[in-house]
PDB file of N, CA and C in Angstrom:
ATOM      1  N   UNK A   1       6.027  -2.151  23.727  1.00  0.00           N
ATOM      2  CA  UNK A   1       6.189  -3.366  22.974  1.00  0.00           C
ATOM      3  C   UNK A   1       7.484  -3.246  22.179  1.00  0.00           C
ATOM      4  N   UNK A   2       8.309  -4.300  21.961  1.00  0.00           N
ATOM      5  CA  UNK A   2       9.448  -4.350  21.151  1.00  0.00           C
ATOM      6  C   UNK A   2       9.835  -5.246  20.162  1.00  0.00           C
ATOM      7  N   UNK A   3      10.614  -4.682  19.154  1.00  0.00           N
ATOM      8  CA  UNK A   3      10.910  -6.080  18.212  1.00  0.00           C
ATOM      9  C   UNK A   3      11.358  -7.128  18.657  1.00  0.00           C
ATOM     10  N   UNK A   4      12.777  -7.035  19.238  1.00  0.00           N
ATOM     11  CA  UNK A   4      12.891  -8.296  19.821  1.00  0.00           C
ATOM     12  C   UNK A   4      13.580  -8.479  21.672  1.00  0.00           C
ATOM     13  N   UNK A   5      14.090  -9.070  21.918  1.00  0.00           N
ATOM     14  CA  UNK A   5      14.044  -9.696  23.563  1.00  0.00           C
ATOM     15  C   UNK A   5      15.401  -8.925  24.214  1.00  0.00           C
ATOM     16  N   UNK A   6      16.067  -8.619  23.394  1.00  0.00           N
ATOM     17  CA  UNK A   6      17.477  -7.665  23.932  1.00  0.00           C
ATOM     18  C   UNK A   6      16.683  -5.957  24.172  1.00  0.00           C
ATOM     19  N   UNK A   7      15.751  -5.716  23.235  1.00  0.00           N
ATOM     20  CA  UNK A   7      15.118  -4.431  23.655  1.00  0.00           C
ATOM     21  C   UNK A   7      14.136  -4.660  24.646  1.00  0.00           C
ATOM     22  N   UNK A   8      13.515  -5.676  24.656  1.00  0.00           N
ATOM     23  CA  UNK A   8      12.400  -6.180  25.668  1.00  0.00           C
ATOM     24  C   UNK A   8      13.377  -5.820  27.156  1.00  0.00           C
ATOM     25  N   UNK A   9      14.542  -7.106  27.220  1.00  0.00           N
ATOM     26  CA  UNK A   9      15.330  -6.711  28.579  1.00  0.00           C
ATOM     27  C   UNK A   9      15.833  -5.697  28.934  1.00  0.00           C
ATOM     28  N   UNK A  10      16.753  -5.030  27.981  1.00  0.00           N
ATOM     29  CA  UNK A  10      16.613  -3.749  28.638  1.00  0.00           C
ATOM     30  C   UNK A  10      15.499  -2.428  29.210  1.00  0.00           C
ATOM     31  N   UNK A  11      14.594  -2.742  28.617  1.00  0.00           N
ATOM     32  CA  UNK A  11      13.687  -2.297  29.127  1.00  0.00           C
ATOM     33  C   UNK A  11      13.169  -2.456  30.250  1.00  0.00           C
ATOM     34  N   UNK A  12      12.566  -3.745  30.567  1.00  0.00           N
ATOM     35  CA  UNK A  12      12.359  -4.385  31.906  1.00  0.00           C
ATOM     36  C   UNK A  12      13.681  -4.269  32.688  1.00  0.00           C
ATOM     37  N   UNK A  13      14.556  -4.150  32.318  1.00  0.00           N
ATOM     38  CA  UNK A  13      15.697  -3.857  33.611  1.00  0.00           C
ATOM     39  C   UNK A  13      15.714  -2.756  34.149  1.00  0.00           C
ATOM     40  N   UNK A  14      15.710  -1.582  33.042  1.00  0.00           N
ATOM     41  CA  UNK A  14      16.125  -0.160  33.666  1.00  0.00           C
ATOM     42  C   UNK A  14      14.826   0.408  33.309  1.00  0.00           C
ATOM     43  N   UNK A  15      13.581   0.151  32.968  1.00  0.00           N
ATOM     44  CA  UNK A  15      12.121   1.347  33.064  1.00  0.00           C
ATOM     45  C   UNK A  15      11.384   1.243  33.864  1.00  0.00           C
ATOM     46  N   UNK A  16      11.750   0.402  35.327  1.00  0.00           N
ATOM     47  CA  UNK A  16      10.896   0.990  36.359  1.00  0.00           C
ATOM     48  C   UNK A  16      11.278   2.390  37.118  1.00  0.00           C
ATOM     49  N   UNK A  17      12.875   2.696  36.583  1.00  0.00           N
ATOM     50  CA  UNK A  17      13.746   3.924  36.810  1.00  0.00           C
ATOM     51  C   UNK A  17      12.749   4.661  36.541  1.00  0.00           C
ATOM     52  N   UNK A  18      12.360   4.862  35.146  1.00  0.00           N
ATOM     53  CA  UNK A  18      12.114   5.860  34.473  1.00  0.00           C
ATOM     54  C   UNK A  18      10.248   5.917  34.667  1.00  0.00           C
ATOM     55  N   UNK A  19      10.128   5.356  35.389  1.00  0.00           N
ATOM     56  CA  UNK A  19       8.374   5.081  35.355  1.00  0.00           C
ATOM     57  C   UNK A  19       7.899   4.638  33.677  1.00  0.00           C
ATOM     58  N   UNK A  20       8.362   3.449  33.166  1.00  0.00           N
ATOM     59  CA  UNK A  20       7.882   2.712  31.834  1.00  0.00           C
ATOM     60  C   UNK A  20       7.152   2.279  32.421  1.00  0.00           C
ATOM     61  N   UNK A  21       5.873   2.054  31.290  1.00  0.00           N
ATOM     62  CA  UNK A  21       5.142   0.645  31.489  1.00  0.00           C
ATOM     63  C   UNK A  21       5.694  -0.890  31.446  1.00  0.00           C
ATOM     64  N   UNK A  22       5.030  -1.555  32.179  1.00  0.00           N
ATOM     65  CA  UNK A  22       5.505  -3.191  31.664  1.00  0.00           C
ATOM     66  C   UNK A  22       5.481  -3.400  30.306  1.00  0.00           C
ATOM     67  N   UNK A  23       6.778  -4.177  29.948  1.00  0.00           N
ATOM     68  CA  UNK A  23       7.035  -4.521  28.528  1.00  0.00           C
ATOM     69  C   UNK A  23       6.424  -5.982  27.530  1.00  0.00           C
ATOM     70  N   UNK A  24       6.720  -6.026  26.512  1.00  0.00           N
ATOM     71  CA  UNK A  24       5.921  -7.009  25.683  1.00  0.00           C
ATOM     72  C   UNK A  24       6.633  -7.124  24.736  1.00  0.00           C
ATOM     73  N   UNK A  25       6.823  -8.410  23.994  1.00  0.00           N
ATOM     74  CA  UNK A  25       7.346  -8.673  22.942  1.00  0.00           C
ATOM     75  C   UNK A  25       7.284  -9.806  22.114  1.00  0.00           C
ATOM     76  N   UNK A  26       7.030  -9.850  21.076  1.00  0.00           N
ATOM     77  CA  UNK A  26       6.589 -11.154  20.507  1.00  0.00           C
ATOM     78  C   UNK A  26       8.024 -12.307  19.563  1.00  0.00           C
ATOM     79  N   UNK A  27       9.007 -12.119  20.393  1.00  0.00           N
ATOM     80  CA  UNK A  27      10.071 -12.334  19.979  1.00  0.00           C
ATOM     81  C   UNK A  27      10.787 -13.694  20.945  1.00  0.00           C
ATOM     82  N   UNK A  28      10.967 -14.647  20.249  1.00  0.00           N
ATOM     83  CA  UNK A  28      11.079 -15.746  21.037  1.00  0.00           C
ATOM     84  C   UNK A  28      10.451 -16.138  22.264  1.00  0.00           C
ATOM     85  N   UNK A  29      10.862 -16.689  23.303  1.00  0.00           N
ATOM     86  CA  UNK A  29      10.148 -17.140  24.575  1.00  0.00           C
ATOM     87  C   UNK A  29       9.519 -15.970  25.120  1.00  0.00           C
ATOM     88  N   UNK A  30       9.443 -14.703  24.486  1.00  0.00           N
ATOM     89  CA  UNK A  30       9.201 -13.222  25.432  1.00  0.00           C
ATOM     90  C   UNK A  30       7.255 -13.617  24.897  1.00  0.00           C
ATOM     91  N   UNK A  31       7.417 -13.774  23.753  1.00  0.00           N
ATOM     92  CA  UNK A  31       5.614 -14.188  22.999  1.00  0.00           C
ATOM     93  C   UNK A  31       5.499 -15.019  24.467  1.00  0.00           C
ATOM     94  N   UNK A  32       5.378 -15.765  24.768  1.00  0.00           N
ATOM     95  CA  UNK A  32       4.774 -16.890  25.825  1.00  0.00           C
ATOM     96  C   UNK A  32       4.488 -16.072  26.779  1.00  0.00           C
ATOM     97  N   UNK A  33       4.660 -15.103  27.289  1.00  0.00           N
ATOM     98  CA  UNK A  33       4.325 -14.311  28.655  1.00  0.00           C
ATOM     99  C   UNK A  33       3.080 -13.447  28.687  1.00  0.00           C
ATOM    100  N   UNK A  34       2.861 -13.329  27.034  1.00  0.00           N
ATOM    101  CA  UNK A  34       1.404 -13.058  26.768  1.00  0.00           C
ATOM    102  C   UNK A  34       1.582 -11.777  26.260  1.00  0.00           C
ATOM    103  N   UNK A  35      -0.190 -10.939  25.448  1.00  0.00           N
ATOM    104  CA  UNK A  35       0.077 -10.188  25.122  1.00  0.00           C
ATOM    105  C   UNK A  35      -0.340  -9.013  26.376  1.00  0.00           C
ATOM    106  N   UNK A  36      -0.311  -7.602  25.890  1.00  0.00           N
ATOM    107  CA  UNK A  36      -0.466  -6.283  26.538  1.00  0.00           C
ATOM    108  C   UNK A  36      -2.198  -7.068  27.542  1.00  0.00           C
ATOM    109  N   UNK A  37      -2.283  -6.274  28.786  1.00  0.00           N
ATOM    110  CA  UNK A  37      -3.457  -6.604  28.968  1.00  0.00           C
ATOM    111  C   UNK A  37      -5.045  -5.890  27.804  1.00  0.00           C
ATOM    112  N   UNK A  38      -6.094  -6.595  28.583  1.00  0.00           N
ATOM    113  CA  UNK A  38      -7.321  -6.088  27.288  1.00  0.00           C
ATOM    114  C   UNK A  38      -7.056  -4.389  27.223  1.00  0.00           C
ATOM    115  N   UNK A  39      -7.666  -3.953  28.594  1.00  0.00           N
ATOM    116  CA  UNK A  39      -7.423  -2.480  28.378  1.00  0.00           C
ATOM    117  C   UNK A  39      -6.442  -1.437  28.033  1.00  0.00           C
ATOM    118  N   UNK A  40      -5.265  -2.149  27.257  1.00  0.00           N
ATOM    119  CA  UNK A  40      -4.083  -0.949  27.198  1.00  0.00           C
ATOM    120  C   UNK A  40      -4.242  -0.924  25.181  1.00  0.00           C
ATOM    121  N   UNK A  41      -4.752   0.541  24.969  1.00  0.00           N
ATOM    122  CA  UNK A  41      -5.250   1.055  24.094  1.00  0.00           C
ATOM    123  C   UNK A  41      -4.215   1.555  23.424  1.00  0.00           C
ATOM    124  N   UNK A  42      -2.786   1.725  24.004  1.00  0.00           N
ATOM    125  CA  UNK A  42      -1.935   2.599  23.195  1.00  0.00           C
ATOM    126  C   UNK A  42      -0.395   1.926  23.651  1.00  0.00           C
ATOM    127  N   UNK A  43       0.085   1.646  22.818  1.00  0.00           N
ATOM    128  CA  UNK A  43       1.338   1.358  22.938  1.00  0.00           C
ATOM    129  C   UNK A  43       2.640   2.135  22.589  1.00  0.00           C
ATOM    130  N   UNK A  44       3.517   1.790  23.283  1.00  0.00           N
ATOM    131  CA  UNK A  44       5.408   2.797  23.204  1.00  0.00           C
ATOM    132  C   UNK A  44       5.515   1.006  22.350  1.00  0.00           C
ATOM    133  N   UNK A  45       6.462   1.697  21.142  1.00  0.00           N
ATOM    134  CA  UNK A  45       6.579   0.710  20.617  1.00  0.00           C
ATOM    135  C   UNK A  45       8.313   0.788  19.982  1.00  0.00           C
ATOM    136  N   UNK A  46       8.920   0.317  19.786  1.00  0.00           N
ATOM    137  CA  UNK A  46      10.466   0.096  19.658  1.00  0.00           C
ATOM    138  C   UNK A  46      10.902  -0.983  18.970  1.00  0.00           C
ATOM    139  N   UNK A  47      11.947  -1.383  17.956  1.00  0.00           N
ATOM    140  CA  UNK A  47      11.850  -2.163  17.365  1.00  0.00           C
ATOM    141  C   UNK A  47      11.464  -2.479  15.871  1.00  0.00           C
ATOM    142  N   UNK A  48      10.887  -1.206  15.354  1.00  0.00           N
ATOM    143  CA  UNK A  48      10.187  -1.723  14.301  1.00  0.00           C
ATOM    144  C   UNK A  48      10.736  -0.295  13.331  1.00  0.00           C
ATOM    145  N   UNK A  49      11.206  -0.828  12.530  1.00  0.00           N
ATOM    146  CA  UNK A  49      12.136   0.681  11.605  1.00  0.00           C
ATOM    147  C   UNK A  49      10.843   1.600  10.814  1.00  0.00           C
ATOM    148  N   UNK A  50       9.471   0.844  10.577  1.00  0.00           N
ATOM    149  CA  UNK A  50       8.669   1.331   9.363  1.00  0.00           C
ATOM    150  C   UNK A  50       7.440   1.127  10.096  1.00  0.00           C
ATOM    151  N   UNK A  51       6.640   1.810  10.061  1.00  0.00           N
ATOM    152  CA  UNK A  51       5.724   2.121  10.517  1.00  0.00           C
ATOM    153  C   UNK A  51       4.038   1.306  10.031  1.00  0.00           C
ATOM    154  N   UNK A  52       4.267   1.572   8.922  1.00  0.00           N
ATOM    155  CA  UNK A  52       3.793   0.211   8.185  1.00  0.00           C
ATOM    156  C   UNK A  52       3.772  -1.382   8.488  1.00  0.00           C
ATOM    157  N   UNK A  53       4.292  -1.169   9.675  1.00  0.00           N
ATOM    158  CA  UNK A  53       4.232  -2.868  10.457  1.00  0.00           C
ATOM    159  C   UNK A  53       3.280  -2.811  11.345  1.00  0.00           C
ATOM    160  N   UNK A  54       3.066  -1.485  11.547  1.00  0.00           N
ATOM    161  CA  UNK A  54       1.757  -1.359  12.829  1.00  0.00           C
ATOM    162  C   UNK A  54       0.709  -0.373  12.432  1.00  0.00           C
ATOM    163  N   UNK A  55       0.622  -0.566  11.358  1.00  0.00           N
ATOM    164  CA  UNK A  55      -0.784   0.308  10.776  1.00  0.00           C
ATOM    165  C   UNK A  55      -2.045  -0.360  10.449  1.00  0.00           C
ATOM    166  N   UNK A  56      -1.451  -2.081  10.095  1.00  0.00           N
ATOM    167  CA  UNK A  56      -2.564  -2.853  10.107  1.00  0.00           C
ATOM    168  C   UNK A  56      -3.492  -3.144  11.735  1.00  0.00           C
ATOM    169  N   UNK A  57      -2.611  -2.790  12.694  1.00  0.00           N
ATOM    170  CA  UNK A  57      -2.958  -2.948  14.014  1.00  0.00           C
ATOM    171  C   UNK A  57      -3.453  -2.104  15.107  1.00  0.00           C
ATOM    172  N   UNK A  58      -3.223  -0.663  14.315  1.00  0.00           N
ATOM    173  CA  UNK A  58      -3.420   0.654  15.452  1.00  0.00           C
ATOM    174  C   UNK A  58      -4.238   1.431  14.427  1.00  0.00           C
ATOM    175  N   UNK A  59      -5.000   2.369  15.306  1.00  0.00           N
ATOM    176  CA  UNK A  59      -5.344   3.205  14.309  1.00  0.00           C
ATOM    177  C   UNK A  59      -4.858   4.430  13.655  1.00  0.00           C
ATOM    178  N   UNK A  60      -3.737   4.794  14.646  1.00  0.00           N
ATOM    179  CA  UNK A  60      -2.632   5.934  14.763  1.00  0.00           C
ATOM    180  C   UNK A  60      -1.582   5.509  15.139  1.00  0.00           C
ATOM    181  N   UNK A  61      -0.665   6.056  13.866  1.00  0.00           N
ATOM    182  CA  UNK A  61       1.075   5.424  14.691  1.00  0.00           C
ATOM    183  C   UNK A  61       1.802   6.920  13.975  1.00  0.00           C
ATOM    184  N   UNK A  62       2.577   6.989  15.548  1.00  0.00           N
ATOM    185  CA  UNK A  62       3.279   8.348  15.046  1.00  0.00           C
ATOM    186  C   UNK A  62       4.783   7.942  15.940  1.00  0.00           C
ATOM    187  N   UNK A  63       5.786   8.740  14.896  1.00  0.00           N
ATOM    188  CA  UNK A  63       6.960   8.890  15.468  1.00  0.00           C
ATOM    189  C   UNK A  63       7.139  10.173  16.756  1.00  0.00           C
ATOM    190  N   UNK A  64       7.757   9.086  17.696  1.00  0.00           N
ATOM    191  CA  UNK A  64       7.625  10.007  18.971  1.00  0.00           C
ATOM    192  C   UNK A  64       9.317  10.333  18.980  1.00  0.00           C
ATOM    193  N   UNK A  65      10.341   9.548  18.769  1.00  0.00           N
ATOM    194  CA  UNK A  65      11.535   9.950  18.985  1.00  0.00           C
ATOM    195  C   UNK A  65      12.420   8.972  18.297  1.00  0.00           C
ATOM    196  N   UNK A  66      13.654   8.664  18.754  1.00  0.00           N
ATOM    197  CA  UNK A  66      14.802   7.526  18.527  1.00  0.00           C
ATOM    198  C   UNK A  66      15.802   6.981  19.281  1.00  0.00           C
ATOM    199  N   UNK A  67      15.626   5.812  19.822  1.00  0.00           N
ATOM    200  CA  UNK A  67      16.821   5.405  20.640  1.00  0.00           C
ATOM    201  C   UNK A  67      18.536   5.556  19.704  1.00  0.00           C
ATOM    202  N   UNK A  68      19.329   6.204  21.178  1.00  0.00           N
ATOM    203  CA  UNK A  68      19.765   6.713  21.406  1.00  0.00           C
ATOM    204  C   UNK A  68      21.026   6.573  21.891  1.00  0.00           C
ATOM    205  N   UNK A  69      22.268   5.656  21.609  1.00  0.00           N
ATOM    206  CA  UNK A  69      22.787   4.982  23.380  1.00  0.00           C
ATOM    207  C   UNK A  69      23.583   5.981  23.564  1.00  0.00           C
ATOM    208  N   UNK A  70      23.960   7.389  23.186  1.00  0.00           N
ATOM    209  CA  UNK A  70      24.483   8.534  23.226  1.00  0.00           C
ATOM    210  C   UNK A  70      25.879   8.128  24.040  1.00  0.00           C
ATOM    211  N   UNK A  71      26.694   7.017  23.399  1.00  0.00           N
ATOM    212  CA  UNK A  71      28.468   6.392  23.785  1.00  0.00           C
ATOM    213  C   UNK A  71      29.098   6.574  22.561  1.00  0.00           C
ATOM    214  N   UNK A  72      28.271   6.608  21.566  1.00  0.00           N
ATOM    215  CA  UNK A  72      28.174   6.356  19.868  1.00  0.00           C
ATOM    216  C   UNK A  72      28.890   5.197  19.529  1.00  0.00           C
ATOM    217  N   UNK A  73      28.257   3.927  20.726  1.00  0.00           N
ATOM    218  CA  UNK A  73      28.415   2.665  20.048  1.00  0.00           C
ATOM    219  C   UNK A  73      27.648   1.908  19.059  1.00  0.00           C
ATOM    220  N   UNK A  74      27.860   2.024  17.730  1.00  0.00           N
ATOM    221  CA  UNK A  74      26.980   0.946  16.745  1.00  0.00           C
ATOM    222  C   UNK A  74      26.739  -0.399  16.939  1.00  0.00           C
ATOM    223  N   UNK A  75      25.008  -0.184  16.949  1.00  0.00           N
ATOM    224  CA  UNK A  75      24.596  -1.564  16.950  1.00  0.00           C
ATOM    225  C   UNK A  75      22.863  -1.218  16.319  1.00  0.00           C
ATOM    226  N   UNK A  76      22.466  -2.445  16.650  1.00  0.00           N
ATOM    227  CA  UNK A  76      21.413  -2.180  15.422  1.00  0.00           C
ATOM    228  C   UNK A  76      20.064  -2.022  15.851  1.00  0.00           C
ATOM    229  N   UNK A  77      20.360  -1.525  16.774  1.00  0.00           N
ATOM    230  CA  UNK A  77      18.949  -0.470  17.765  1.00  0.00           C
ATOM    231  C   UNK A  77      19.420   1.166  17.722  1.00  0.00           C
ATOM    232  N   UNK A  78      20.604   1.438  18.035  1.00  0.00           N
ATOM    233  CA  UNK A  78      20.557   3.117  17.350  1.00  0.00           C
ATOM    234  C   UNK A  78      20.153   3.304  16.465  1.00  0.00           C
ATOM    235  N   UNK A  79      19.499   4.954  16.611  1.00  0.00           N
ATOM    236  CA  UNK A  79      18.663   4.964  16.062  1.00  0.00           C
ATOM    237  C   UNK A  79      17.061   4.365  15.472  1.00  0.00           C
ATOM    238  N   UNK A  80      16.840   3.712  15.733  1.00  0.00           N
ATOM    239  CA  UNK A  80      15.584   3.210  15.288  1.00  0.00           C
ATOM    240  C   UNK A  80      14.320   4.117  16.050  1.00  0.00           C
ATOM    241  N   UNK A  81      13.505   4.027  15.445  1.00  0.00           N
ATOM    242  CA  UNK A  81      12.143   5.115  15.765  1.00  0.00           C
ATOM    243  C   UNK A  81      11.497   4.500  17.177  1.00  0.00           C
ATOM    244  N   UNK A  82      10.888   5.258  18.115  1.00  0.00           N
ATOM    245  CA  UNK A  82      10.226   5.206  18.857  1.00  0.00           C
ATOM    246  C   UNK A  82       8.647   5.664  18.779  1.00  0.00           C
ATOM    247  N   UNK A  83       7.955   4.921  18.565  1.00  0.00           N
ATOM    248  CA  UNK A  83       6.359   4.679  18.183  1.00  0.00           C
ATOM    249  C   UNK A  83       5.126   5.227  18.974  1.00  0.00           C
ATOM    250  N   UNK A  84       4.381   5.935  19.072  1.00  0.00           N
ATOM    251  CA  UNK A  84       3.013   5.596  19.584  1.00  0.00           C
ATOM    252  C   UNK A  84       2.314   4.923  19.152  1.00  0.00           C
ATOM    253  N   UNK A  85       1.435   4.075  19.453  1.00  0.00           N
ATOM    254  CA  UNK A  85       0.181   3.618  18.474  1.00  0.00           C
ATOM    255  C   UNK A  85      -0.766   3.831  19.273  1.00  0.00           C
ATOM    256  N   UNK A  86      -1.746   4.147  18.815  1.00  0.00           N
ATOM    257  CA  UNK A  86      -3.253   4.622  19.713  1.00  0.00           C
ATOM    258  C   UNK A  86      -4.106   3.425  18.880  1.00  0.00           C
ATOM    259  N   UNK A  87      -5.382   2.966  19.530  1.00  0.00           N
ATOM    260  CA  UNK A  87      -6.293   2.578  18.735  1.00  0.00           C
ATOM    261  C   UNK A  87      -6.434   1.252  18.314  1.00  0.00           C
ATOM    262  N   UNK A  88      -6.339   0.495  19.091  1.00  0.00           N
ATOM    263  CA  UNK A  88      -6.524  -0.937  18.867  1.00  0.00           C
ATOM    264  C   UNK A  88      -7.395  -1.396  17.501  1.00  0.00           C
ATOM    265  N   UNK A  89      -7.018  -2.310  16.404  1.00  0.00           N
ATOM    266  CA  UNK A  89      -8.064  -2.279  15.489  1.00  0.00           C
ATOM    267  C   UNK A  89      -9.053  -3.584  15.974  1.00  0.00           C
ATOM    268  N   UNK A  90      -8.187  -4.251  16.439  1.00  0.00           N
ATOM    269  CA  UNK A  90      -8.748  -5.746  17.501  1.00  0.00           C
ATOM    270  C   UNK A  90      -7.882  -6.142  18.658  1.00  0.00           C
ATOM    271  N   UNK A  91      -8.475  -6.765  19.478  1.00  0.00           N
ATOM    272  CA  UNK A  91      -8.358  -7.214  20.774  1.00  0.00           C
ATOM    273  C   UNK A  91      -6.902  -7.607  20.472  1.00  0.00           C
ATOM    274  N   UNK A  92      -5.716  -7.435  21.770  1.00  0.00           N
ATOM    275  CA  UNK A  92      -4.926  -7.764  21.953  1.00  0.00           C
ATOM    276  C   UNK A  92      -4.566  -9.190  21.610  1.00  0.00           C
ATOM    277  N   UNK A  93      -5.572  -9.747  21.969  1.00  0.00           N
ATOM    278  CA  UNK A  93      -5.655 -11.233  22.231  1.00  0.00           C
ATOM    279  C   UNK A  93      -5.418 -12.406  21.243  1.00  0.00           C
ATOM    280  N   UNK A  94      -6.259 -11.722  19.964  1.00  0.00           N
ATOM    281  CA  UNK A  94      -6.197 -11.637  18.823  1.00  0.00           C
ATOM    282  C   UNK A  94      -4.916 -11.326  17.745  1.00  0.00           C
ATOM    283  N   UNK A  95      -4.710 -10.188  18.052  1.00  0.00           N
ATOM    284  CA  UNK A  95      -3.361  -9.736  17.517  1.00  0.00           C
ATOM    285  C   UNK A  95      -2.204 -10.399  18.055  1.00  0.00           C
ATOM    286  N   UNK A  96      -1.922 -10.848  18.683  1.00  0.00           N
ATOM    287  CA  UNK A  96      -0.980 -11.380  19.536  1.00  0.00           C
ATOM    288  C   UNK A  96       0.045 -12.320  19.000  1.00  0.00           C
ATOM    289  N   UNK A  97      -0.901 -13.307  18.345  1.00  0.00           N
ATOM    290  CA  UNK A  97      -0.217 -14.399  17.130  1.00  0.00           C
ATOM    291  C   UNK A  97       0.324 -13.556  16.158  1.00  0.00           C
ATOM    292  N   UNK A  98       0.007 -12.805  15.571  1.00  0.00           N
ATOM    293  CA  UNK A  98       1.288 -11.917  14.229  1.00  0.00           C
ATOM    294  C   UNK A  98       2.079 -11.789  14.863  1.00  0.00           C
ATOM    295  N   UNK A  99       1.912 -11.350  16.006  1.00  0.00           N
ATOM    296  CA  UNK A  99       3.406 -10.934  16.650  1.00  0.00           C
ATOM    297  C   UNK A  99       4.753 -11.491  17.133  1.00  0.00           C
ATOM    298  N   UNK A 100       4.254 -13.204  16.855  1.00  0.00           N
ATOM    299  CA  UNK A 100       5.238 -13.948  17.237  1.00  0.00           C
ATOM    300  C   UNK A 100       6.030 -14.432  16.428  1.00  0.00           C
ATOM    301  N   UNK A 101       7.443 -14.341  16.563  1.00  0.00           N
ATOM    302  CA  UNK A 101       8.643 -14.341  15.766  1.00  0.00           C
ATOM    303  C   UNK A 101       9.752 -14.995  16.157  1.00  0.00           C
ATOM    304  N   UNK A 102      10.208 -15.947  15.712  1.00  0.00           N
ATOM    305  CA  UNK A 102      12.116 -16.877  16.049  1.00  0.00           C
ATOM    306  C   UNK A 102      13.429 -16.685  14.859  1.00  0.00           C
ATOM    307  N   UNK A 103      13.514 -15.404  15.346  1.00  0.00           N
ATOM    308  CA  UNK A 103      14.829 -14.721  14.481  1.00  0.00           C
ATOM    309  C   UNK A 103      16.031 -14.652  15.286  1.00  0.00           C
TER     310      UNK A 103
END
């Protein structure tokens, strides 16, 4: 899942390379495609600097790493944390509406 639709696309462009899961994002027209299916319990999450944005939603969120674009071009996804969240607190389905955003 990602903050917004420039991390969403790159993702969906280049993570079937890497064996990613299908991506999600509640960030302009990307919200309309829906959320994660029912059964996906744990999310890779990107996008979100504080962790505290997904604690109301998971039951575990841990820092797994940090994107990276290793050219050392600045922009405003280097660096930012790379997420687990385990633990759904409610149905995707449900959660889905917080997640939608037009920034």
């Amino acid at each position: 899942m990602t903050g917004n639709y420039g991390e969403a696309g790159a993702l969906q462009r280049y993570g079937a390379r890497y064996g990613l899961p299908a991506v999600y994002s509640g960030q302009n027209s990307f919200h309309f495609w829906g959320p994660p299916p029912a059964g996906a319990t744990t999310a890779i999450v990107v996008g979100f600097w504080d962790a505290s944005y997904l604690t109301p939603y998971f039951d575990q969120v841990e820092r797994a790493g940090a994107i990276s674009n290793r050219a050392g071009v600045d922009n405003e996804e280097d660096g930012q944390p790379i997420w687990i969240a385990r633990g759904l607190k409610r149905p995707w389905s449900a959660m889905w509406p917080d997640f939608q955003h037009y920034d």
